[in-house]
N, C-alpha and C. Protein backbone atom coordinates (compact mmCIF):
# COMPACT_ATOMS: atom_id res chain seq x y z
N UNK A 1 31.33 -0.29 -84.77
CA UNK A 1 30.63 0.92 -85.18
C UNK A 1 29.38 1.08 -84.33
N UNK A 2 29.36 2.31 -84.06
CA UNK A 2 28.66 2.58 -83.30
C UNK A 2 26.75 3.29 -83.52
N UNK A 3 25.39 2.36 -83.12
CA UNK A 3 24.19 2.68 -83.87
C UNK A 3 23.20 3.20 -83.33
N UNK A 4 23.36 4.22 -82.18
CA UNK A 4 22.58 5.04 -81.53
C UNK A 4 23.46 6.42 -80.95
N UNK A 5 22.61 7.46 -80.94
CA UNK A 5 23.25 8.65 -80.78
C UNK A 5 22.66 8.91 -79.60
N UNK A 6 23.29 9.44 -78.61
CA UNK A 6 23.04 10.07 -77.28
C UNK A 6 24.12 10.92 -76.39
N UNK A 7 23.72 11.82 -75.33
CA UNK A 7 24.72 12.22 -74.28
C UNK A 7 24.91 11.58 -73.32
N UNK A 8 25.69 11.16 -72.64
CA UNK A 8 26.42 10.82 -71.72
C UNK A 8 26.52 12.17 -70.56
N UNK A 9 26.19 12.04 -69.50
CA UNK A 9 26.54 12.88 -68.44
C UNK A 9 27.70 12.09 -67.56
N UNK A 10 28.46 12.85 -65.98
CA UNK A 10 28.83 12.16 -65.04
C UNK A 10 28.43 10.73 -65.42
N UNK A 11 29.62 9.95 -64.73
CA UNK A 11 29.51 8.62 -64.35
C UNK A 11 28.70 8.63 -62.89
N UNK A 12 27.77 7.72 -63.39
CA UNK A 12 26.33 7.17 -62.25
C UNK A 12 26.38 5.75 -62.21
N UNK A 13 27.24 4.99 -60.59
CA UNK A 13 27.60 4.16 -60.59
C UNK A 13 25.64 3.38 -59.83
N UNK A 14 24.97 4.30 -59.63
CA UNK A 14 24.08 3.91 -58.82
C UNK A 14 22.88 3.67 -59.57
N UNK A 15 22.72 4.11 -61.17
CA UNK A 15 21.99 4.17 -62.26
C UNK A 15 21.79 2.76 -62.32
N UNK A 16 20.81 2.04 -61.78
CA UNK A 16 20.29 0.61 -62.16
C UNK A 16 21.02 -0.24 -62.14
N UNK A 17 22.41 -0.13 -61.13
CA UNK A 17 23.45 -0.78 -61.31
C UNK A 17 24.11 -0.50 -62.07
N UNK A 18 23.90 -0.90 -63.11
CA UNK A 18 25.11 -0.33 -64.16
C UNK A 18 24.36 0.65 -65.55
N UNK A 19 24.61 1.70 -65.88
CA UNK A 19 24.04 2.78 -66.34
C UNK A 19 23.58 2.14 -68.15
N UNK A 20 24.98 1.28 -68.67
CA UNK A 20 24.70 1.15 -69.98
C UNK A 20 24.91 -0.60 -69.88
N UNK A 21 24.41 -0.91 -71.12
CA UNK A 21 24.51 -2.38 -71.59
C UNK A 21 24.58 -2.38 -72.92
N UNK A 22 25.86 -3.12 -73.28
CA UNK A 22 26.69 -3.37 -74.38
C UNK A 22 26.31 -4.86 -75.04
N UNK A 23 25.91 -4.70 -76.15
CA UNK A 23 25.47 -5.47 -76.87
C UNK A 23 26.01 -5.33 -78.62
N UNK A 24 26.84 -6.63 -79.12
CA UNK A 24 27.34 -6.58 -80.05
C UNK A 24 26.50 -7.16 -81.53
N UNK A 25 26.04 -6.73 -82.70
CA UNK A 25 24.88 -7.61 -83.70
C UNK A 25 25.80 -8.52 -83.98
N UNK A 26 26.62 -9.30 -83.69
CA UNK A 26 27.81 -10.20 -84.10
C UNK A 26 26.92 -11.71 -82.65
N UNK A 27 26.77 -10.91 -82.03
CA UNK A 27 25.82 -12.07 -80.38
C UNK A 27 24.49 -12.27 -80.34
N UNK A 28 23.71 -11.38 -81.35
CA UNK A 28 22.33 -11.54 -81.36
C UNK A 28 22.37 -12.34 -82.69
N UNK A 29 23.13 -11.87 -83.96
CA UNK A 29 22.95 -12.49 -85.14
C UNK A 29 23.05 -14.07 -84.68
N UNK A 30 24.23 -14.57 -83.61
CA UNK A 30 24.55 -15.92 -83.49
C UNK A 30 23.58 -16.03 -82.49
N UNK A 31 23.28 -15.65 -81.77
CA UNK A 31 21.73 -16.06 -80.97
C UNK A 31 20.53 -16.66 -81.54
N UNK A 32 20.35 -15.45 -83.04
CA UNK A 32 18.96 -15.68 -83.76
C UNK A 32 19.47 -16.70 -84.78
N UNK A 33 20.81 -17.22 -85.14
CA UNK A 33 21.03 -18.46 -85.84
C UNK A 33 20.74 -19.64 -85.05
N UNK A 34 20.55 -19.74 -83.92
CA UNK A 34 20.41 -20.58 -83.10
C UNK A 34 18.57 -21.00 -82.98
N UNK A 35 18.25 -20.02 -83.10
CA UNK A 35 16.53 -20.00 -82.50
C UNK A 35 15.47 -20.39 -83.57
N UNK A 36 14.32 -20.92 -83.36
CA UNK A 36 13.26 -21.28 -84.06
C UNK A 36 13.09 -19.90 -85.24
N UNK A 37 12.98 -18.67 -84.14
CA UNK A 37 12.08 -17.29 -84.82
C UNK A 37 13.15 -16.45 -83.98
N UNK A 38 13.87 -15.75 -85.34
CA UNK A 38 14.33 -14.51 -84.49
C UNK A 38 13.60 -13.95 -84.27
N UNK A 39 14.78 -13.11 -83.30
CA UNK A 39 14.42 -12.22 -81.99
C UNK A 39 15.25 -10.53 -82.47
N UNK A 40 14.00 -9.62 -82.38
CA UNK A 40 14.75 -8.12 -82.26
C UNK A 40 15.61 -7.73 -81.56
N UNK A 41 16.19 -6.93 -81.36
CA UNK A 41 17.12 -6.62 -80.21
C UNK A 41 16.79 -5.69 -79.50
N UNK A 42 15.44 -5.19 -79.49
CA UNK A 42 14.64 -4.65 -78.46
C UNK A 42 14.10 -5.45 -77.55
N UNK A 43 14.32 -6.15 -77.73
CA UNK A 43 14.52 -7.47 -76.63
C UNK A 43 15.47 -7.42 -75.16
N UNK A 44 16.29 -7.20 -75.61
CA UNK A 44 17.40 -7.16 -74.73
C UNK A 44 17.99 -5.77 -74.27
N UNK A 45 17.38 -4.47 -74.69
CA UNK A 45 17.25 -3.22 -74.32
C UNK A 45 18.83 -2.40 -74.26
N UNK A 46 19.69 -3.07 -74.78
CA UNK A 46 21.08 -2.23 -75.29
C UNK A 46 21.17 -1.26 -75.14
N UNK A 47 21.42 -0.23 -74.40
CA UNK A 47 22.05 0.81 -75.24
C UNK A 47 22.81 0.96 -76.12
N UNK A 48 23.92 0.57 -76.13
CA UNK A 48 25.10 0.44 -76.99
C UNK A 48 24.65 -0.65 -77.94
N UNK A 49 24.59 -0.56 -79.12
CA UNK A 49 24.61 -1.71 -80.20
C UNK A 49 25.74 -1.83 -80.93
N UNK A 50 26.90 -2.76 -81.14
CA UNK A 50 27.82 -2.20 -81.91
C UNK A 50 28.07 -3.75 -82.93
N UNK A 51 28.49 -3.03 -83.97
CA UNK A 51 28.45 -3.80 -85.29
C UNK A 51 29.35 -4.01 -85.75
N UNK A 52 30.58 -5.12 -86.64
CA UNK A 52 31.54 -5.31 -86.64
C UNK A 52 32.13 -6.15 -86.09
N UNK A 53 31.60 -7.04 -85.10
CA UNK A 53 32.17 -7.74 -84.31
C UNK A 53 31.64 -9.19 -84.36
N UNK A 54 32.93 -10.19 -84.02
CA UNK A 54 32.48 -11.73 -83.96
C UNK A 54 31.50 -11.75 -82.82
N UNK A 55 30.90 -12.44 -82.71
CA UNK A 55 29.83 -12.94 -81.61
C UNK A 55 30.26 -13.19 -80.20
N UNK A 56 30.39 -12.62 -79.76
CA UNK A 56 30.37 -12.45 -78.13
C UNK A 56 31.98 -11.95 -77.87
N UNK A 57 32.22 -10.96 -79.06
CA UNK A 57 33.40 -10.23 -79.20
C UNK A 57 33.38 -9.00 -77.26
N UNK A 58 32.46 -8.81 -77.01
CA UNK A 58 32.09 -7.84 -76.23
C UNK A 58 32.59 -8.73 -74.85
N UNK A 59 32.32 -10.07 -74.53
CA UNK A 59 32.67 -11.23 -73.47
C UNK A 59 34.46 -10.77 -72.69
N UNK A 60 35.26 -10.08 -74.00
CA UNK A 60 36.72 -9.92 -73.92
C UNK A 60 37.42 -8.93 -73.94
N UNK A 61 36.46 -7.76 -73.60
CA UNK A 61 36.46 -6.49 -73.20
C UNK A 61 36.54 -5.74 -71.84
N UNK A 62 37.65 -5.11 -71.56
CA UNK A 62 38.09 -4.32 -70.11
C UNK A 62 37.45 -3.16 -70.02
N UNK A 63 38.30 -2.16 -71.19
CA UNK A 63 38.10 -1.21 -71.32
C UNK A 63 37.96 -0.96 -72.76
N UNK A 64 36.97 0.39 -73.11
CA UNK A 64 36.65 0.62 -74.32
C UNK A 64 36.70 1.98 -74.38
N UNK A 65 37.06 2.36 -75.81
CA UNK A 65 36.63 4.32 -76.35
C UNK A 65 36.30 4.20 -77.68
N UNK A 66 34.89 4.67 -77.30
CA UNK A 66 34.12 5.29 -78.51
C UNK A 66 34.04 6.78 -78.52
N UNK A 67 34.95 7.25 -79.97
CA UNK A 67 34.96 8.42 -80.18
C UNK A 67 35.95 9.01 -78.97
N UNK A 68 35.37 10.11 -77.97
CA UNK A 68 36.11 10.29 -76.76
C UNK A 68 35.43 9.91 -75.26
N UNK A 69 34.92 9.05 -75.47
CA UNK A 69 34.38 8.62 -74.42
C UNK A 69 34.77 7.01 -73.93
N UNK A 70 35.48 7.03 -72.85
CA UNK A 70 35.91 5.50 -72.32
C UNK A 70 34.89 5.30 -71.61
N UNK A 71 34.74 3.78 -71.48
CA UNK A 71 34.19 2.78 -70.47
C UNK A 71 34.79 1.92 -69.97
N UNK A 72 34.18 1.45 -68.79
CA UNK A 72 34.85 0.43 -68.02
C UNK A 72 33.40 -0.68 -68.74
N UNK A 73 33.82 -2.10 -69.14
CA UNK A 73 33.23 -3.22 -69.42
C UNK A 73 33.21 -3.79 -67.51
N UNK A 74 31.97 -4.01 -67.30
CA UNK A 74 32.00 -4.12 -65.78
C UNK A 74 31.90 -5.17 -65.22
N UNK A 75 30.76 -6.22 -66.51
CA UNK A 75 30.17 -7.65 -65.81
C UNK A 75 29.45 -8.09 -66.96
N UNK A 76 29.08 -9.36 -66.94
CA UNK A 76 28.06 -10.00 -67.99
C UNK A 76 26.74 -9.85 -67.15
N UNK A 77 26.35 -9.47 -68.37
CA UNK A 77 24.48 -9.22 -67.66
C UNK A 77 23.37 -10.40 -67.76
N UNK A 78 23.29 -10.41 -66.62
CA UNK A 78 22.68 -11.72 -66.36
C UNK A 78 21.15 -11.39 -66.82
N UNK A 79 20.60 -11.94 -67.42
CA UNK A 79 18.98 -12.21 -68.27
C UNK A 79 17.87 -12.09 -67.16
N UNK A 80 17.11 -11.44 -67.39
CA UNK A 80 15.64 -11.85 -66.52
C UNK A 80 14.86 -12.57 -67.65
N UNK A 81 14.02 -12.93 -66.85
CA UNK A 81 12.25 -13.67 -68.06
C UNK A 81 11.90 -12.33 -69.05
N UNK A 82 12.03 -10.81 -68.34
CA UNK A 82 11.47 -9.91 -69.44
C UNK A 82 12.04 -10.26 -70.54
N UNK A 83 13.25 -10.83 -70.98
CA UNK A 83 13.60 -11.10 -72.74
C UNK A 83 12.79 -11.76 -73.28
N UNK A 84 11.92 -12.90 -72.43
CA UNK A 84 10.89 -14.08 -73.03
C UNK A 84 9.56 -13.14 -73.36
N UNK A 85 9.30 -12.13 -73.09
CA UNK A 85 7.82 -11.22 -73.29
C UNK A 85 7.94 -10.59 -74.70
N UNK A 86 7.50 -10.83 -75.86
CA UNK A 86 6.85 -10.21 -77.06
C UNK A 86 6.71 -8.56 -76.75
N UNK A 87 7.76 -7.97 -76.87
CA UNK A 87 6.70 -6.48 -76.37
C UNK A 87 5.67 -6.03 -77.45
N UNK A 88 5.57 -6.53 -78.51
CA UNK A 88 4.59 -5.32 -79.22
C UNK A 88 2.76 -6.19 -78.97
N UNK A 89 3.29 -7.55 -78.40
CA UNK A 89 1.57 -8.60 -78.21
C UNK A 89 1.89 -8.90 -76.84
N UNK A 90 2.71 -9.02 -75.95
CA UNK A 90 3.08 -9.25 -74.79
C UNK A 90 2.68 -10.93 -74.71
N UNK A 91 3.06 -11.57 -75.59
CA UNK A 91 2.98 -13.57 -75.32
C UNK A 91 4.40 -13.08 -74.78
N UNK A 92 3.93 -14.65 -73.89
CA UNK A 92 5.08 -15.17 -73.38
C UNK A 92 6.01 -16.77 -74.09
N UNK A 93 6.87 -16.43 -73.85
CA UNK A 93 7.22 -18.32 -74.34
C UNK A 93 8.89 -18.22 -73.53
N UNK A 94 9.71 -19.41 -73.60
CA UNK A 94 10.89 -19.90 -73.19
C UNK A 94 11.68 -19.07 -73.41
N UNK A 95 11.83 -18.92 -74.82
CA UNK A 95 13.36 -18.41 -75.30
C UNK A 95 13.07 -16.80 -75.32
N UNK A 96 14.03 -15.80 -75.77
CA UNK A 96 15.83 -16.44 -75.60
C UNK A 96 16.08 -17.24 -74.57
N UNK A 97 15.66 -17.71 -73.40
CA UNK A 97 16.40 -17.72 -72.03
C UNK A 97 16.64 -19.35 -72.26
N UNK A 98 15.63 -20.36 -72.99
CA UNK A 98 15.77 -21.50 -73.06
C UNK A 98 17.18 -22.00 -73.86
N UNK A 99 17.33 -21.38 -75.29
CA UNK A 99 18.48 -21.51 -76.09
C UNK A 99 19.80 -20.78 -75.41
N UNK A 100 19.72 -19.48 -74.77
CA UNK A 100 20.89 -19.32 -74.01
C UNK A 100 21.25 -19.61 -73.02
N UNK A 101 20.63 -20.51 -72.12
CA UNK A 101 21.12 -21.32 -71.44
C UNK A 101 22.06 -22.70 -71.73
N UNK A 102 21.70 -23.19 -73.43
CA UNK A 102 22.79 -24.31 -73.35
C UNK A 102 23.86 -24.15 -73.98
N UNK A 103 23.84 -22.50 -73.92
CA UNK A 103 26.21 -22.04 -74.29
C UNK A 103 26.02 -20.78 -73.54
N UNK A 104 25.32 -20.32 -72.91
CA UNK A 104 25.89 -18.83 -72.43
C UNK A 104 25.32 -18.81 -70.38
N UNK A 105 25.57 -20.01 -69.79
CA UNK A 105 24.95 -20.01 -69.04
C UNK A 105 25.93 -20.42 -67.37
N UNK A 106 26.36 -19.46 -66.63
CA UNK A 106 27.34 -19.95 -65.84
C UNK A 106 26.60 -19.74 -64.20
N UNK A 107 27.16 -20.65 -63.51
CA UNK A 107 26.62 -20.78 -61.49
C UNK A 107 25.39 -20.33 -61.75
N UNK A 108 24.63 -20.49 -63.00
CA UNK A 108 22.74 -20.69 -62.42
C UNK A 108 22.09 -19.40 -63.27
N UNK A 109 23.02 -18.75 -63.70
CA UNK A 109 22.16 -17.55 -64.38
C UNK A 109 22.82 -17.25 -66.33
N UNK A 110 21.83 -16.62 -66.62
CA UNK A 110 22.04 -16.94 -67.98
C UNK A 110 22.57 -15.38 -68.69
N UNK A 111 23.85 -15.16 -69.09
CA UNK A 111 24.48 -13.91 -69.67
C UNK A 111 24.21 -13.58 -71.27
N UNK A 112 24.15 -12.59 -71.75
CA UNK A 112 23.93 -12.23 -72.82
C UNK A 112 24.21 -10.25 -73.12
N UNK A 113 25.50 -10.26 -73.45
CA UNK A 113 25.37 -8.61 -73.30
C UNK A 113 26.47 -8.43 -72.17
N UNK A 114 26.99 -6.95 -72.35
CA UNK A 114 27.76 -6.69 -71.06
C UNK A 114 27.54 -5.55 -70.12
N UNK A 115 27.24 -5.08 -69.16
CA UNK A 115 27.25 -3.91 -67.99
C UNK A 115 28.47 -3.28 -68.52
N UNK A 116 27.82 -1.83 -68.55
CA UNK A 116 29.30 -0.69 -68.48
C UNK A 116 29.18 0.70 -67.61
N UNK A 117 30.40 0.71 -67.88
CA UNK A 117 30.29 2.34 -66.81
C UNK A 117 30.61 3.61 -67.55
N UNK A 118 30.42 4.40 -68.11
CA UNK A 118 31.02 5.19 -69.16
C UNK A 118 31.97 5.93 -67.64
N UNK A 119 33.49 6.54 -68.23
CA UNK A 119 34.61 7.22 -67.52
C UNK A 119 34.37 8.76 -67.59
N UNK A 120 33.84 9.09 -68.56
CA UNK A 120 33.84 10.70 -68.72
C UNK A 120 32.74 11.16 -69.56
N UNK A 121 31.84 12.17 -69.37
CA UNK A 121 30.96 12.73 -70.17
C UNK A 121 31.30 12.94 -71.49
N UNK A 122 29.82 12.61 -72.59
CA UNK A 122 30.27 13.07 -73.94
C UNK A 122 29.11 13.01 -75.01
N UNK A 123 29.29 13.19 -75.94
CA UNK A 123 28.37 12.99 -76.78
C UNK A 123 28.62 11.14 -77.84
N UNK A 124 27.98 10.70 -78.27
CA UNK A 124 27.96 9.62 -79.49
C UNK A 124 27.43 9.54 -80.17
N UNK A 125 28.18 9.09 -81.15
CA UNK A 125 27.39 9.40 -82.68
C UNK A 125 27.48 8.29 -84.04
N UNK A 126 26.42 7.91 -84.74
CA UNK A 126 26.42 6.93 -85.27
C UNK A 126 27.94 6.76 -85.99
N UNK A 127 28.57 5.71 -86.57
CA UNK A 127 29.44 5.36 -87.28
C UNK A 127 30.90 5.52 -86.56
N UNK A 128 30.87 5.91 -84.95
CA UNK A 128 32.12 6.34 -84.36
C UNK A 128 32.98 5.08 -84.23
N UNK A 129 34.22 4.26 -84.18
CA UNK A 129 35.12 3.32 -84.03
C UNK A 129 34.61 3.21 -82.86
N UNK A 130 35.13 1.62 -82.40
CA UNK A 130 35.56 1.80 -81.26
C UNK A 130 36.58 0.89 -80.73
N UNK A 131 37.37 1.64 -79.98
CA UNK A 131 38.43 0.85 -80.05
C UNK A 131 39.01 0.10 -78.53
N UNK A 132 39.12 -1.03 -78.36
CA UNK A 132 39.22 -1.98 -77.29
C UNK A 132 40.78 -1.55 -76.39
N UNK A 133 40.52 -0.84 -75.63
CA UNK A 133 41.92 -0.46 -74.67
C UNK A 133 42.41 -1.35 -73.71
N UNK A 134 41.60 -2.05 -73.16
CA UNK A 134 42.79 -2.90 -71.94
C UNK A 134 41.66 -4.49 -72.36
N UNK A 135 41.29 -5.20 -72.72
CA UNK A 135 40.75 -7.03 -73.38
C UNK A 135 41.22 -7.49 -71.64
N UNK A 136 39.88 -8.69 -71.73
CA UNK A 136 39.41 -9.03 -70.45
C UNK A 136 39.73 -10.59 -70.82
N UNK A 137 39.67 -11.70 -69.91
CA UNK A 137 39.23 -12.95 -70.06
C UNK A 137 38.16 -13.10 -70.50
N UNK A 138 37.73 -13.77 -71.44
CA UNK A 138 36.28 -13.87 -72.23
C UNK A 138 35.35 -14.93 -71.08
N UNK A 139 34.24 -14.40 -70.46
CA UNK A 139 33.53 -15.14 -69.76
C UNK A 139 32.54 -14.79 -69.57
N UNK A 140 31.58 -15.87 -70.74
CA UNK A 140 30.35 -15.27 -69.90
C UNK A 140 29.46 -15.53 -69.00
């Protein structure tokens, strides 16, 4: 289920690399079971938040349609230090990046979340399905 509403224009393969980032509360909930002090998920700057799902349900994803809008699932998004910055006091400290490094961490960089490409313009809207069209090898 789907927890932010927005438009979608053209696919913009040049948009920051990859235009959206897919993030499931099923990967943060098991993130913040893991951690001293949860963590918001303004943290990790999602667009897509989607709810319903086991924890790193998003890792095993090709292709997706929410409502009428497909995506291509493109890549695991590799973490910078900005997740370690407090935005509302700006401290710094380790984590997330310290705790997701010892299960989500592959050739040197640390994944959390997935890169997407939306296929066709559209609108989205809270509570839309979404439903998994072509499932990937889970890797993050």
């Amino acid at each position: 289920m789907l927890r932010f509403q927005f438009d979608l224009e053209e696919e913009n393969d040049d948009a920051d690399a990859f235009p959206l980032l897919i993030l499931s509360e099923g990967s943060l909930k098991e993130l913040n079971r893991r951690l001293e002090k949860a963590l918001p998920v303004n943290r990790f700057r999602p667009n897509l938040l989607l709810s319903g799902y086991e924890p790193f349900a998003e890792d095993g994803w090709k292709e997706i349609r929410i409502g009428q809008i497909e995506f291509r699932v493109v890549k695991p998004c590799s973490r910078c230090a900005t997740t370690t910055v407090d935005q509302s006091t700006a401290e710094v400290s380790k984590e997330p990046l310290k705790t997701l490094s010892t299960f989500r961490k592959k050739d040197g960089e640390v994944y959390f979340g997935q890169n997407a490409i939306h296929r066709n313009p559209g609108t989205l809207s809270v509570g839309e399905a979404v439903e998994v069209l072509q499932s990937a090898e889970a890797d993050p």
